[in-house]
C-alpha atoms as a PDB file:
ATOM      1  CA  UNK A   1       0.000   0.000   0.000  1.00  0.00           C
ATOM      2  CA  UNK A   2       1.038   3.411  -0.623  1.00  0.00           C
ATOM      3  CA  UNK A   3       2.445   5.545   2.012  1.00  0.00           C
ATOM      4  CA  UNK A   4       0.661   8.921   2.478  1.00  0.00           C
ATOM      5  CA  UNK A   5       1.602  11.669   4.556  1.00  0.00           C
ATOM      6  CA  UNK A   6      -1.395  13.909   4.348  1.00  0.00           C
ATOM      7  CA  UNK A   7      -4.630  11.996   4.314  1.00  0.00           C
ATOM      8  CA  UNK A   8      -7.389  14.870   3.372  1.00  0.00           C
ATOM      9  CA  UNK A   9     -11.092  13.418   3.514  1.00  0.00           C
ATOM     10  CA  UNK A  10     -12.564  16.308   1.312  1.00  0.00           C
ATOM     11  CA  UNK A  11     -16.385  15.346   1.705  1.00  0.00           C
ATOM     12  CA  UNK A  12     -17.797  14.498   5.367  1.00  0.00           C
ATOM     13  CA  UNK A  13     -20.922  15.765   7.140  1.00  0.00           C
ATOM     14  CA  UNK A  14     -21.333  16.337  10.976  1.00  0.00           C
ATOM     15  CA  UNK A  15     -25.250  17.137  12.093  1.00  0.00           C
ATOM     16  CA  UNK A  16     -26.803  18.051  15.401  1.00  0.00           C
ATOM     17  CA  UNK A  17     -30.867  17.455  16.552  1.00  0.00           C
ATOM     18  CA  UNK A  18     -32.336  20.312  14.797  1.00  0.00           C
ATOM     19  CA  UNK A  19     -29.911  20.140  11.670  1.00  0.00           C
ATOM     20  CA  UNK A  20     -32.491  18.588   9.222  1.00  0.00           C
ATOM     21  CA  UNK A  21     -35.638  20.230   8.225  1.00  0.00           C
ATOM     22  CA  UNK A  22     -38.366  17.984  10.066  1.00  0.00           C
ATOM     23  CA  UNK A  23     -40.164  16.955   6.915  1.00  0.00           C
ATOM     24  CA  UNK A  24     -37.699  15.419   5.846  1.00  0.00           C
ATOM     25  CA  UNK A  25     -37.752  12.986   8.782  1.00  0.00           C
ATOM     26  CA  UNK A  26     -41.491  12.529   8.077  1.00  0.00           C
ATOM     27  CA  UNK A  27     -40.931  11.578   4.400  1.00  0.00           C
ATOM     28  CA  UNK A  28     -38.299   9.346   5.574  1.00  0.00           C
ATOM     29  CA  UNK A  29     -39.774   7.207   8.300  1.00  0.00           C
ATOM     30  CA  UNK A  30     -42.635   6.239   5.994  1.00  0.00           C
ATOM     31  CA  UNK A  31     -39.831   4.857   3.577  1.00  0.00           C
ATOM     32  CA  UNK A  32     -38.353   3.097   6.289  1.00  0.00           C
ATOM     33  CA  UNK A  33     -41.034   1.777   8.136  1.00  0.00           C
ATOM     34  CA  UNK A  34     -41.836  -0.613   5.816  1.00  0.00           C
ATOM     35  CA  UNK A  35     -38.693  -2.457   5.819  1.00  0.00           C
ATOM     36  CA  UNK A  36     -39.995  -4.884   8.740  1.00  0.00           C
ATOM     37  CA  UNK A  37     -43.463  -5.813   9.759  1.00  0.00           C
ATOM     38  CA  UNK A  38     -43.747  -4.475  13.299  1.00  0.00           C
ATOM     39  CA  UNK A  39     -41.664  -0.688  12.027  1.00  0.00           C
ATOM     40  CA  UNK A  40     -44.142   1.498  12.099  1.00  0.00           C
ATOM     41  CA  UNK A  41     -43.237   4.919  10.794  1.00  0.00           C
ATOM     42  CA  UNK A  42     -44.085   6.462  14.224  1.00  0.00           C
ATOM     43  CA  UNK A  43     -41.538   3.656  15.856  1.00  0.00           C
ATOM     44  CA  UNK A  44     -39.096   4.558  13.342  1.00  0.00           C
ATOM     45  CA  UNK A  45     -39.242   8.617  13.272  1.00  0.00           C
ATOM     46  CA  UNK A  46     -38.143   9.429  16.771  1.00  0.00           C
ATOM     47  CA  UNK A  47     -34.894   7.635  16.198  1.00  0.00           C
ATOM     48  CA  UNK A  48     -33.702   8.872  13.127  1.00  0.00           C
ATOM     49  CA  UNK A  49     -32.485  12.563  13.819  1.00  0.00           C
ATOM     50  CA  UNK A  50     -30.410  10.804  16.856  1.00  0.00           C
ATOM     51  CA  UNK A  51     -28.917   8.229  14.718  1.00  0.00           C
ATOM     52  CA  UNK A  52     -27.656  11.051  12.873  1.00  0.00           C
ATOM     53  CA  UNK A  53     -26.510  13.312  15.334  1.00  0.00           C
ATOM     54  CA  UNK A  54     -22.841  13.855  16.240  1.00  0.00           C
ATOM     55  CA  UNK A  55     -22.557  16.942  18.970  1.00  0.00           C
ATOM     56  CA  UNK A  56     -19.329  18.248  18.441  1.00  0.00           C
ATOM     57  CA  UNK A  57     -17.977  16.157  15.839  1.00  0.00           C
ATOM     58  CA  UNK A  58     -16.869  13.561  18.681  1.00  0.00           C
ATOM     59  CA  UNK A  59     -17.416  10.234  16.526  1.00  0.00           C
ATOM     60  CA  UNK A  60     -15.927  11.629  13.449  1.00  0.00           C
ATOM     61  CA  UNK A  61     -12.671  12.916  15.140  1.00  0.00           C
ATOM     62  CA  UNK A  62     -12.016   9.497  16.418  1.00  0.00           C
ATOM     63  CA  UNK A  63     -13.487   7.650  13.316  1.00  0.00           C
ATOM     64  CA  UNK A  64     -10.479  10.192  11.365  1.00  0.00           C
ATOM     65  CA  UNK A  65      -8.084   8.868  13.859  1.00  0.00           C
ATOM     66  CA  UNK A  66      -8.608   5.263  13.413  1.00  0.00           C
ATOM     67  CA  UNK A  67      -9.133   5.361   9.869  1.00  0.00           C
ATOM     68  CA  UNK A  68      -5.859   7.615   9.233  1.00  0.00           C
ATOM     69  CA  UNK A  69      -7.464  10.690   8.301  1.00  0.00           C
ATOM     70  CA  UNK A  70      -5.811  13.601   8.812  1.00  0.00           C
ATOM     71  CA  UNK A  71      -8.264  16.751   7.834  1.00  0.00           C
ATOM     72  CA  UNK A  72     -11.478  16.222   6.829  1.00  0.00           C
ATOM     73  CA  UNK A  73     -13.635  19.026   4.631  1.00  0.00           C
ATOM     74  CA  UNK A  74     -16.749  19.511   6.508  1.00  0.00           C
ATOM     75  CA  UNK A  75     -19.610  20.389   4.148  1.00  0.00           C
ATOM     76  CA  UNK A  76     -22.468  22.665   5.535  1.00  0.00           C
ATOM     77  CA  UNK A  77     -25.993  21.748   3.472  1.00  0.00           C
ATOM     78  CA  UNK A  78     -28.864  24.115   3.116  1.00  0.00           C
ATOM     79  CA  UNK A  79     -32.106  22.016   1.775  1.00  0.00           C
ATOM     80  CA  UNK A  80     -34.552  23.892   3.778  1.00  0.00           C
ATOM     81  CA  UNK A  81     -35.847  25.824   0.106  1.00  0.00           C
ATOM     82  CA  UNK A  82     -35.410  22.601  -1.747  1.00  0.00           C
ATOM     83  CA  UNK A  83     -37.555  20.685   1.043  1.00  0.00           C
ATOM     84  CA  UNK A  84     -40.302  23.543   1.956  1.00  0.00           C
ATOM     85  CA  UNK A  85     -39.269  23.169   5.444  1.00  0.00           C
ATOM     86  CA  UNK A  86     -37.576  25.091   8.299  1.00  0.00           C
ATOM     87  CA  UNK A  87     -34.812  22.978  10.003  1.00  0.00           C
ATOM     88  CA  UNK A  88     -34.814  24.058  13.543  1.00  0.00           C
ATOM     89  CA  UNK A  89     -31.285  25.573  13.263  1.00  0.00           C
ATOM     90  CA  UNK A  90     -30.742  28.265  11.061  1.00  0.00           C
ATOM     91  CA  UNK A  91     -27.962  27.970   8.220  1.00  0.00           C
ATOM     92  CA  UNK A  92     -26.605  30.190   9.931  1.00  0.00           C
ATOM     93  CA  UNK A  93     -26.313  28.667  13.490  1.00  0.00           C
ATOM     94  CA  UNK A  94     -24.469  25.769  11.504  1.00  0.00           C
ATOM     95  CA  UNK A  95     -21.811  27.974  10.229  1.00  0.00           C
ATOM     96  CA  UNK A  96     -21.603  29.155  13.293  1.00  0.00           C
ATOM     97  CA  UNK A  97     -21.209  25.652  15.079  1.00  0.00           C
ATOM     98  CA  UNK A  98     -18.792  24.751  12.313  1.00  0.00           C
ATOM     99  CA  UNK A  99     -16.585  28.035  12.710  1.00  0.00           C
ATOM    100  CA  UNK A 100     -16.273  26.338  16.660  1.00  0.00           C
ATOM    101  CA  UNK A 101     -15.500  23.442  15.459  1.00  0.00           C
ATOM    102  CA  UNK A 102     -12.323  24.491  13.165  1.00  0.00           C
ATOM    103  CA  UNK A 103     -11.261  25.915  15.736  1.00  0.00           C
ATOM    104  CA  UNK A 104     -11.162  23.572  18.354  1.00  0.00           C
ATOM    105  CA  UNK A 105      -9.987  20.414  15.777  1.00  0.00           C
ATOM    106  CA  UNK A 106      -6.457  21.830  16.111  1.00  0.00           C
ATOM    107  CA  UNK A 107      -6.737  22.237  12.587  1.00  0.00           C
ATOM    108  CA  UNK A 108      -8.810  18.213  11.703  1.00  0.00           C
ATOM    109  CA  UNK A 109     -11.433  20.218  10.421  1.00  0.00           C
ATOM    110  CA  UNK A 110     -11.877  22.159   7.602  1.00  0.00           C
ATOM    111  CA  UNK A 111     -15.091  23.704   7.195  1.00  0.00           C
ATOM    112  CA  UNK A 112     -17.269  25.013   3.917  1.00  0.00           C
ATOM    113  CA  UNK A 113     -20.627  26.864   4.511  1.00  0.00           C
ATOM    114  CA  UNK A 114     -23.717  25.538   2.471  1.00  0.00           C
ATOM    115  CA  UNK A 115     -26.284  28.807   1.292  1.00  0.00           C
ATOM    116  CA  UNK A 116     -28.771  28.103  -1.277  1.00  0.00           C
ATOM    117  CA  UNK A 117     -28.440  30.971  -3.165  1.00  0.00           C
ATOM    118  CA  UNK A 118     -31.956  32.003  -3.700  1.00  0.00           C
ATOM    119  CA  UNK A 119     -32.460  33.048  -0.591  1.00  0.00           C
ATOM    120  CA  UNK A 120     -32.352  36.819  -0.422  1.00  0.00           C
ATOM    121  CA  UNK A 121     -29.138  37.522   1.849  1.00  0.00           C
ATOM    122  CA  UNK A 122     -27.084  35.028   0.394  1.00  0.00           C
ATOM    123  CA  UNK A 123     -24.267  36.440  -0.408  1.00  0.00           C
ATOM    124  CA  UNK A 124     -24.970  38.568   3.505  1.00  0.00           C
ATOM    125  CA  UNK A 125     -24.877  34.370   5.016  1.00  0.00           C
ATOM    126  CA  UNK A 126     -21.950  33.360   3.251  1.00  0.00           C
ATOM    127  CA  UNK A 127     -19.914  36.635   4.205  1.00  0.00           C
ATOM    128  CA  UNK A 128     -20.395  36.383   7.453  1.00  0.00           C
ATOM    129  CA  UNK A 129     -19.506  32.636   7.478  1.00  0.00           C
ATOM    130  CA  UNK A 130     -16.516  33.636   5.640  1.00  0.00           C
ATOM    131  CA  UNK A 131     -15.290  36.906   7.289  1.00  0.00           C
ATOM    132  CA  UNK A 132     -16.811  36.338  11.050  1.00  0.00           C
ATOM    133  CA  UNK A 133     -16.445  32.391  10.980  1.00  0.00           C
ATOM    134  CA  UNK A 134     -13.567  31.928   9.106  1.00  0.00           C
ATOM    135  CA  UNK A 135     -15.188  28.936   6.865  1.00  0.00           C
ATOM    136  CA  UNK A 136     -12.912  28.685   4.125  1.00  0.00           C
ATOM    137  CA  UNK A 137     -15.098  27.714   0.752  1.00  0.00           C
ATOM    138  CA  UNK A 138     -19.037  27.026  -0.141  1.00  0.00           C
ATOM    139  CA  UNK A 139     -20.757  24.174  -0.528  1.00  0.00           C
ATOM    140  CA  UNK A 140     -23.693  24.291  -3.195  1.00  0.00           C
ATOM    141  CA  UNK A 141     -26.693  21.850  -3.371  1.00  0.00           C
ATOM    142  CA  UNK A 142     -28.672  22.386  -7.198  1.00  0.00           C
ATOM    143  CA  UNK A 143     -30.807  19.295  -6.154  1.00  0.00           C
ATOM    144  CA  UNK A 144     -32.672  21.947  -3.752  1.00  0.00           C
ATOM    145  CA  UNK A 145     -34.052  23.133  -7.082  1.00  0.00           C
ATOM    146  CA  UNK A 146     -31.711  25.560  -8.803  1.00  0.00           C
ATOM    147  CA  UNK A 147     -29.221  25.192 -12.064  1.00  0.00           C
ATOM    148  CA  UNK A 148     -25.136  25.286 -11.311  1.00  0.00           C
ATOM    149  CA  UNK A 149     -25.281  28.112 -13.327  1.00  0.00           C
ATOM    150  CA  UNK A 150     -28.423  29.784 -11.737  1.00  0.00           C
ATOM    151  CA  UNK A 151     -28.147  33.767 -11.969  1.00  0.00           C
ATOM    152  CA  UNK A 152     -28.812  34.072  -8.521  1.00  0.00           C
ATOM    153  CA  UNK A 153     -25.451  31.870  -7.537  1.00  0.00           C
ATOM    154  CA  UNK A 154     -23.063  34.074  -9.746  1.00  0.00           C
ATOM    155  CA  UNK A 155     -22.668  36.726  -6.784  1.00  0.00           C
ATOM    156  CA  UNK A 156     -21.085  33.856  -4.073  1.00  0.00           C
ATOM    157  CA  UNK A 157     -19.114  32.739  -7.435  1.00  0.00           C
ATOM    158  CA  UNK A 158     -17.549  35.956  -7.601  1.00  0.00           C
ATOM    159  CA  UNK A 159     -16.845  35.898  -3.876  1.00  0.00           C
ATOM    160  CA  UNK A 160     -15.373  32.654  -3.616  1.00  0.00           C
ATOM    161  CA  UNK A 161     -13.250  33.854  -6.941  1.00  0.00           C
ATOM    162  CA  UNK A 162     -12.073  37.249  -5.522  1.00  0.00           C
ATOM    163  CA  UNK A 163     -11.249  35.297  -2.173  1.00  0.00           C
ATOM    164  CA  UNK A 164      -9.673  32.110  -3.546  1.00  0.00           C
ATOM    165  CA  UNK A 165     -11.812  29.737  -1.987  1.00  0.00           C
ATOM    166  CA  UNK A 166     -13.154  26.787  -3.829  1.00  0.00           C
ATOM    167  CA  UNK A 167     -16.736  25.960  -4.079  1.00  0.00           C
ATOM    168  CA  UNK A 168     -17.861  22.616  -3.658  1.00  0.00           C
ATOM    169  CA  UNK A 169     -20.934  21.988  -6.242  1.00  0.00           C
ATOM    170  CA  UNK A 170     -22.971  18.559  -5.622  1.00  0.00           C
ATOM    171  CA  UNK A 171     -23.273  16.307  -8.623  1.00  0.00           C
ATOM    172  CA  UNK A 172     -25.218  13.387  -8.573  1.00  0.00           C
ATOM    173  CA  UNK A 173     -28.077  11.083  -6.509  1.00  0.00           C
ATOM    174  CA  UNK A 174     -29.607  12.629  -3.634  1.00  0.00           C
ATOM    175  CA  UNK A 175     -32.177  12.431  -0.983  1.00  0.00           C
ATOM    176  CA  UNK A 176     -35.981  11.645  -1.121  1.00  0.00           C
ATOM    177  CA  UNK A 177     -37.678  14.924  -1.900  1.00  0.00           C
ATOM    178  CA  UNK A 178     -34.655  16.677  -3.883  1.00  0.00           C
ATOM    179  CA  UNK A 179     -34.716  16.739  -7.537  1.00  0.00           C
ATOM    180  CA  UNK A 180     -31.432  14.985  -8.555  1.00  0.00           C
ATOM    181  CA  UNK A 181     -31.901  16.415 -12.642  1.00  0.00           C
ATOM    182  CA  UNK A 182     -30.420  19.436 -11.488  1.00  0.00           C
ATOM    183  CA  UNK A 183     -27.296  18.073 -10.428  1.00  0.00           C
ATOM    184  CA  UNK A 184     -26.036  17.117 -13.661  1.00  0.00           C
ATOM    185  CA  UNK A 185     -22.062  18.067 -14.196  1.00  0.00           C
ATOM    186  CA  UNK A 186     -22.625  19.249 -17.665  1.00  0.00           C
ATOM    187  CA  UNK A 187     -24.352  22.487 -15.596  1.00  0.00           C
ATOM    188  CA  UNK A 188     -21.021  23.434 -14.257  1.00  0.00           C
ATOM    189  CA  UNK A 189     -19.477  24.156 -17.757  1.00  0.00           C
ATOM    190  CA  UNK A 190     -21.558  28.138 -17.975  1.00  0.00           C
ATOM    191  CA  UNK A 191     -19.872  28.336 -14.434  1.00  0.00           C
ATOM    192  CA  UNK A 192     -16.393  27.602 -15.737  1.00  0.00           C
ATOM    193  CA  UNK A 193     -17.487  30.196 -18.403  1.00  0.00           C
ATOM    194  CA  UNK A 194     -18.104  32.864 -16.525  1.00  0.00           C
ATOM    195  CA  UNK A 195     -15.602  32.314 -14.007  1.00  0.00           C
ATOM    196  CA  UNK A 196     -12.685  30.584 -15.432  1.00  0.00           C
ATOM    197  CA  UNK A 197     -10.410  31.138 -12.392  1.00  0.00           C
ATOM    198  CA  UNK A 198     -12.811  30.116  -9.618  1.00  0.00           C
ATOM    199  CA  UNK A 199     -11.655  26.396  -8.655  1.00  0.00           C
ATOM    200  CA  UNK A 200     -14.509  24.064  -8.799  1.00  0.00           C
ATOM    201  CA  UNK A 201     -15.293  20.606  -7.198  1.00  0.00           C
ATOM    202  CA  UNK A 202     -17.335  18.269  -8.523  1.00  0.00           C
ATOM    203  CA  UNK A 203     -18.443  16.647  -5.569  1.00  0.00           C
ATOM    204  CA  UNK A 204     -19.401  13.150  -5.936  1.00  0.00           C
ATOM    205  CA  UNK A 205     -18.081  13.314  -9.667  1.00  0.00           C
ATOM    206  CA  UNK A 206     -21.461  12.641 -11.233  1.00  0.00           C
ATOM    207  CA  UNK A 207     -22.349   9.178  -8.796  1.00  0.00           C
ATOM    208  CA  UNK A 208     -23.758   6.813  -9.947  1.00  0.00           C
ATOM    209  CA  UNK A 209     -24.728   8.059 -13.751  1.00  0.00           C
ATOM    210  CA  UNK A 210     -22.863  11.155 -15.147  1.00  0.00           C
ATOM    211  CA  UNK A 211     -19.082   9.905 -14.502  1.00  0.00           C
ATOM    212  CA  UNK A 212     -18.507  10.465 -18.522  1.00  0.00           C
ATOM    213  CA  UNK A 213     -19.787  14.059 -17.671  1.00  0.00           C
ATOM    214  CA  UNK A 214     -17.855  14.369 -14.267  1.00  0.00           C
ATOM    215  CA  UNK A 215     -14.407  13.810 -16.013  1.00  0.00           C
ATOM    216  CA  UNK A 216     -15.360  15.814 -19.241  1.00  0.00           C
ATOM    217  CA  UNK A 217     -16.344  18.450 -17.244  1.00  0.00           C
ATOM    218  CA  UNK A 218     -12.985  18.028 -15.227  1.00  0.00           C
ATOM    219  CA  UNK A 219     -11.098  18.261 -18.229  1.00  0.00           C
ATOM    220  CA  UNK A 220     -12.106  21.109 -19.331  1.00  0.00           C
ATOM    221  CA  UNK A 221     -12.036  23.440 -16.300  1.00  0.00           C
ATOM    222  CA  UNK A 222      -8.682  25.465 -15.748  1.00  0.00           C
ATOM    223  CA  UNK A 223      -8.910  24.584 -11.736  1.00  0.00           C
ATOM    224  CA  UNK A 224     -12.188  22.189 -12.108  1.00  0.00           C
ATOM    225  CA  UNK A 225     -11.997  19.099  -9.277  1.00  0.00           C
ATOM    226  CA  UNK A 226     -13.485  15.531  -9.317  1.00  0.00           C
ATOM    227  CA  UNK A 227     -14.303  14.508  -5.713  1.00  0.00           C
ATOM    228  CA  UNK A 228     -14.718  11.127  -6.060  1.00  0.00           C
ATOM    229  CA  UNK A 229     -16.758  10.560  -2.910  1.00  0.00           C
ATOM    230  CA  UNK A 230     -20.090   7.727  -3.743  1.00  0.00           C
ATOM    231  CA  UNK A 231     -18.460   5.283  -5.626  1.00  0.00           C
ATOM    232  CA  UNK A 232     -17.922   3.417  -3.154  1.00  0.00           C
ATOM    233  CA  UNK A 233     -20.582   0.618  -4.111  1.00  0.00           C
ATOM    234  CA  UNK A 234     -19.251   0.851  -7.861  1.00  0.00           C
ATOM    235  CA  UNK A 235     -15.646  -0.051  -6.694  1.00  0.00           C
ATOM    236  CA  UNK A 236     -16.793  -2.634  -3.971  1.00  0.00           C
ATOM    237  CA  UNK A 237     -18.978  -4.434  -6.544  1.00  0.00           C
ATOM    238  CA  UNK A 238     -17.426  -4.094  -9.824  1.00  0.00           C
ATOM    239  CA  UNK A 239     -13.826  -3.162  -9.001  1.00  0.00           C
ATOM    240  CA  UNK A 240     -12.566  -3.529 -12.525  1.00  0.00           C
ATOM    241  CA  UNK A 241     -14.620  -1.075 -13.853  1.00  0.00           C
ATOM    242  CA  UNK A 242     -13.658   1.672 -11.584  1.00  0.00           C
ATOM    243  CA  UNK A 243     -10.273   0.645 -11.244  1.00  0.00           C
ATOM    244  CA  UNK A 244     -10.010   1.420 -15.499  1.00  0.00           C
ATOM    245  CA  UNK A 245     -12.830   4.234 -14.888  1.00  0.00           C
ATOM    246  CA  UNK A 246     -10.016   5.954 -12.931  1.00  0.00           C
ATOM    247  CA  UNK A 247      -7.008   4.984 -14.297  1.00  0.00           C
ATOM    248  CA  UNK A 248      -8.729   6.775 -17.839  1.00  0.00           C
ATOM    249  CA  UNK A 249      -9.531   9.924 -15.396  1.00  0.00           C
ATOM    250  CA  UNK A 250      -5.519  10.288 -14.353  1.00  0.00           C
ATOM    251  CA  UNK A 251      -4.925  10.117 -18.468  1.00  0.00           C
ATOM    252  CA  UNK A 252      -7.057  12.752 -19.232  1.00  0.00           C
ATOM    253  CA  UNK A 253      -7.228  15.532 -16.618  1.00  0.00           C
ATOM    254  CA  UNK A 254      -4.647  14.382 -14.504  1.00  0.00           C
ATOM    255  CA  UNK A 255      -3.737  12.886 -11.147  1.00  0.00           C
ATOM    256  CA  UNK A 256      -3.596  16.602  -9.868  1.00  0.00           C
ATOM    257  CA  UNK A 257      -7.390  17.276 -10.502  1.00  0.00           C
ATOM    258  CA  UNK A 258      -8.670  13.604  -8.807  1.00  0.00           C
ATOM    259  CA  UNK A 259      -9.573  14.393  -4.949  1.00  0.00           C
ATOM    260  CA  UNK A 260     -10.925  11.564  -2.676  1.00  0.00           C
ATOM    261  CA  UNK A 261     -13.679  12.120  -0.336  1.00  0.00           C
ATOM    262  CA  UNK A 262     -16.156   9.608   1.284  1.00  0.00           C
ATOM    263  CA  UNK A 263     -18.970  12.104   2.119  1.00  0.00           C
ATOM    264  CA  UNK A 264     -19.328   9.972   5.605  1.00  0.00           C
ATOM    265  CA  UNK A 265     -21.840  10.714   8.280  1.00  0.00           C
ATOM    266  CA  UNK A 266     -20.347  10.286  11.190  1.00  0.00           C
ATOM    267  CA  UNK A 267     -23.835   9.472  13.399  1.00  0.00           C
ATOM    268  CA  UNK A 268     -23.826   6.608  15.356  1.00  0.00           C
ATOM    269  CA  UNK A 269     -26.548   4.712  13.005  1.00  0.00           C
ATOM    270  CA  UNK A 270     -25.407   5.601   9.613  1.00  0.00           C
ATOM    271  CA  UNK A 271     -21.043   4.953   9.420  1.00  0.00           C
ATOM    272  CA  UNK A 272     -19.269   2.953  11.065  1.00  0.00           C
ATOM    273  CA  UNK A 273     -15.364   2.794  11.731  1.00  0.00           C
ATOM    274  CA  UNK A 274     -14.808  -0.251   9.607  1.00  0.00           C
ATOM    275  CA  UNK A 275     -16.740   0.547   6.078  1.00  0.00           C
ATOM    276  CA  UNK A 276     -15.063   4.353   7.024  1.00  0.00           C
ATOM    277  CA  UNK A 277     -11.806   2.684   6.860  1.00  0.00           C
ATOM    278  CA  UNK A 278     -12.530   0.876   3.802  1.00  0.00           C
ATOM    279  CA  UNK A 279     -13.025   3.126   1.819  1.00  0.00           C
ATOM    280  CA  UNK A 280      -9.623   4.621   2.245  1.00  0.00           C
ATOM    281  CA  UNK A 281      -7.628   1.048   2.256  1.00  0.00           C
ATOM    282  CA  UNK A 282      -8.580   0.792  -1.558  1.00  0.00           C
ATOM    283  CA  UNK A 283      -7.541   4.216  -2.733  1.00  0.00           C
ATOM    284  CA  UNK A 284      -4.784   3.262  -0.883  1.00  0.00           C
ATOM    285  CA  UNK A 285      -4.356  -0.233  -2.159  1.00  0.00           C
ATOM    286  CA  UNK A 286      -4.747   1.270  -6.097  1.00  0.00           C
ATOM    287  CA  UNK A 287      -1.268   0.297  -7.439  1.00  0.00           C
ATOM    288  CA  UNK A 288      -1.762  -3.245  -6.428  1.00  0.00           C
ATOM    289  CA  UNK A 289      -4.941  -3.002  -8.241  1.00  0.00           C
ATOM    290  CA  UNK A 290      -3.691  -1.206 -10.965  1.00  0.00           C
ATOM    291  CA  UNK A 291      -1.534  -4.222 -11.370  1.00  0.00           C
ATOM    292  CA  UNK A 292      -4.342  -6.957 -11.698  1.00  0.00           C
ATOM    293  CA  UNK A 293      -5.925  -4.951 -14.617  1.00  0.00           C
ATOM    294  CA  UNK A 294      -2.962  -3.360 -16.506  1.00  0.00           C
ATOM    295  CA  UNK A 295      -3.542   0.234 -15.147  1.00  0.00           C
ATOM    296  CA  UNK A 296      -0.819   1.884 -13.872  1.00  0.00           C
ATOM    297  CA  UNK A 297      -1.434   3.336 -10.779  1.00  0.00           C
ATOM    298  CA  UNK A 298       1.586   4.808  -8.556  1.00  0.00           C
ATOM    299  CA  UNK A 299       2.811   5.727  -5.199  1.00  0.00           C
ATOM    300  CA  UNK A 300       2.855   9.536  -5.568  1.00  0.00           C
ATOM    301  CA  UNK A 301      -0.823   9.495  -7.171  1.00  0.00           C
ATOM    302  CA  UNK A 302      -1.779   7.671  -4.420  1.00  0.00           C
ATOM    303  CA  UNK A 303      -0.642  10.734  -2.485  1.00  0.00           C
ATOM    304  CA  UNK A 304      -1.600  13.240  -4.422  1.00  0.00           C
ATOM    305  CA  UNK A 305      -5.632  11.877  -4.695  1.00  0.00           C
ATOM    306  CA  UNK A 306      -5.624  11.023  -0.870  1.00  0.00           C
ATOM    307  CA  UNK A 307      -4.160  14.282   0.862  1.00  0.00           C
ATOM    308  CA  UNK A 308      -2.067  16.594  -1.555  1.00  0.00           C
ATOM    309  CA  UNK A 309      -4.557  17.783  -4.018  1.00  0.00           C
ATOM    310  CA  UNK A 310      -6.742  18.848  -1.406  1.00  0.00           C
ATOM    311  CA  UNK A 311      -4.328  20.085   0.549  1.00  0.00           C
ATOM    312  CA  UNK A 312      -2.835  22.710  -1.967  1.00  0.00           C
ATOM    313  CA  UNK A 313      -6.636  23.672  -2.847  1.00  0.00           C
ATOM    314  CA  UNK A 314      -6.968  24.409   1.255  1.00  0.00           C
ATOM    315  CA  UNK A 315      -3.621  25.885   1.581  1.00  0.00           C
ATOM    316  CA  UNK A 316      -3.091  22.953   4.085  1.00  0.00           C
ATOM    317  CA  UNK A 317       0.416  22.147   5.524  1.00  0.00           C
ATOM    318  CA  UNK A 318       1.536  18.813   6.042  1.00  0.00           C
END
C-alpha cells in the first residue's frame, strides 16, 4: 500500500438534533417503516435525527483517527428551500457551530458553509460565514431546485473567486424529496465560463450516472476538481470497472485534478469505523490493483488523490 503523509477526507458531514428540516424525517420514516413488519413509521421517526446526530464532531474525530485521516472538509448543506421546510437551526447557526469546530480540531477540520443561493441575503450568510467564521469555501446543493449556473449563484461565485476559496458543487443522486436532474455536471461548464479562475469541485463526480460528464467536465475546467466521494458501491462491486474508470480519469485531466472524499456521516446509526476505513484502504491499495488490470497506478498518485490535491486547494500544511 502506498504511504501517504497527508490523508485529506474532502467530503464528510457532521449534524446536530435540529440540523435537518423535520419533513424530511417525516418523508423518511414512511420509507423506512416498511422495511420490517412491526416498524411502524411512528416507531421509526423518533430515532432517526439521533442516529444522525454527532454533537461536536466527537465520533468523526475518532473515526479520522482510526481510519488515518488527517483533515477532513466539513460540508455545511442548506435544503430547507429545496424541502419547503424550516430545520430548527438556522444555516446560519451551523456555520456558526462549524466556525467552533475548526477551531477547536487543532486544525482536523476544515469547514465550507452551504447557502442556497436564492435566498435573499445570500451572499450577507456566506460573508459572514466567511469573514466572522472563518469557513474557508461554499458548498452548493442544485438538487434543492436551482441550475449550477443559476443567476442568482453568480454573486457567491464571484466571492469565492475574488477570495480564492473553492466551491464545492454537488453532482449526482440525492435524498428523497430533492430533484437529482439538477445536479447534472454538464451544468457546471456556464460556471467555468463565466468564471474561469474560480476552482470548482465536482463533488461526488457525477455518482452513480454522469461519470462520462464528471471527467469531461474536469477536463475542461482550468482549476475544475473531481471529488470522487459515492463510488464506493461501484468499486466494492465491480472493481474492474472503476479501477479502469479511474485509471482513464488520471490520463485525461490528470492525477492533480482527482480528490478523494467519502462524504461519511459520522452518526452513530449511519457509518461505522470499519466501512469508514474501507473506503480509504482501496484508494490506498490502487497500485496493487492497478496491477491486476494493466492500469498503472503509482505511489505519488496515491498521495496526491488522498491528501495533496486537497491540501494545496486548502492551503493545508503537512
Amino acid at each position: 500500500m502506498a504511504a501517504v503523509t497527508l490523508c485529506v477526507d474532502a467530503h464528510v458531514h457532521v449534524y446536530e438534533q435540529g440540523d435537518w428540516p423535520p419533513r424530511w424525517f417525516d418523508y423518511a420514516a414512511q420509507q423506512w417503516a416498511g422495511r420490517g413488519p412491526d416498524r411502524l413509521p411512528e416507531h421509526v421517526r423518533p430515532k432517526m435525527e439521533d442516529g444522525l446526530a454527532d454533537p461536536g464532531a466527537v465520533r468523526l474525530l475518532s473515526q479520522m483517527t482510526t481510519a488515518g485521516v488527517d483533515v477532513s472538509v466539513l460540508l455545511a448543506v442548506d435544503w430547507e428551500l429545496g424541502m419547503d421546510s424550516r430545520p430548527g437551526n438556522d444555516i446560519r447557526e451551523v456555520h456558526e457551530r462549524y466556525g467552533r469546530l475548526m477551531r477547536d480540531s487543532g486544525g482536523r477540520i476544515v469547514a465550507f458553509a452551504g447557502v442556497d443561493p436564492r435566498r435573499p441575503d445570500a451572499l450577507g450568510i456566506f460573508e459572514e460565514a466567511r469573514d466572522r467564521h472563518g469557513l474557508r469555501g461554499l458548498k452548493l446543493y442544485p438538487p434543492a431546485g436551482f441550475y449550477a449556473y443559476d443567476e442568482a449563484a453568480q454573486p457567491l461565485y464571484q466571492a469565492c473567486a475574488d477570495s480564492g476559496l473553492p466551491v464545492a458543487i454537488h453532482c449526482g443522486e440525492t435524498l428523497g424529496m430533492l430533484r437529482p436532474r439538477f445536479s447534472n455536471p454538464l451544468f457546471v461548464q456556464d460556471v467555468q465560463r463565466l468564471y474561469p479562475g474560480l476552482t470548482l469541485w465536482i463533488a461526488h463526480a457525477g455518482a452513480p450516472w454522469w461519470w462520462d460528464e464528471a471527467v469531461a467536465v474536469a477536463e475542461a475546467g482550468v482549476d475544475t476538481y473531481l471529488e470522487l466521494s459515492s463510488w464506493q458501491a461501484v468499486a466494492y462491486e465491480d472493481e474492474e470497472l472503476f479501477v479502469r474508470r479511474l485509471g482513464r480519469a488520471l490520463g485525461s485531466v490528470g492525477v492533480d485534478k482527482l480528490l478523494f472524499g467519502s462524504d461519511h456521516i459520522s452518526g452513530h446509526r449511519v457509518r461505522d469505523d470499519a466501512g469508514y476505513r474501507r473506503w480509504i484502504d482501496w484508494f490506498r491499495d490502487l497500485p496493487s490493483l492497478g496491477r491486476k488490470y494493466g492500469v498503472h497506478v503509482t505511489d505519488d498518485d496515491v498521495e496526491a488523490m488522498l491528501g495533496g490535491n486537497a491540501a494545496r486547494c486548502l492551503g493545508l500544511e503537512a
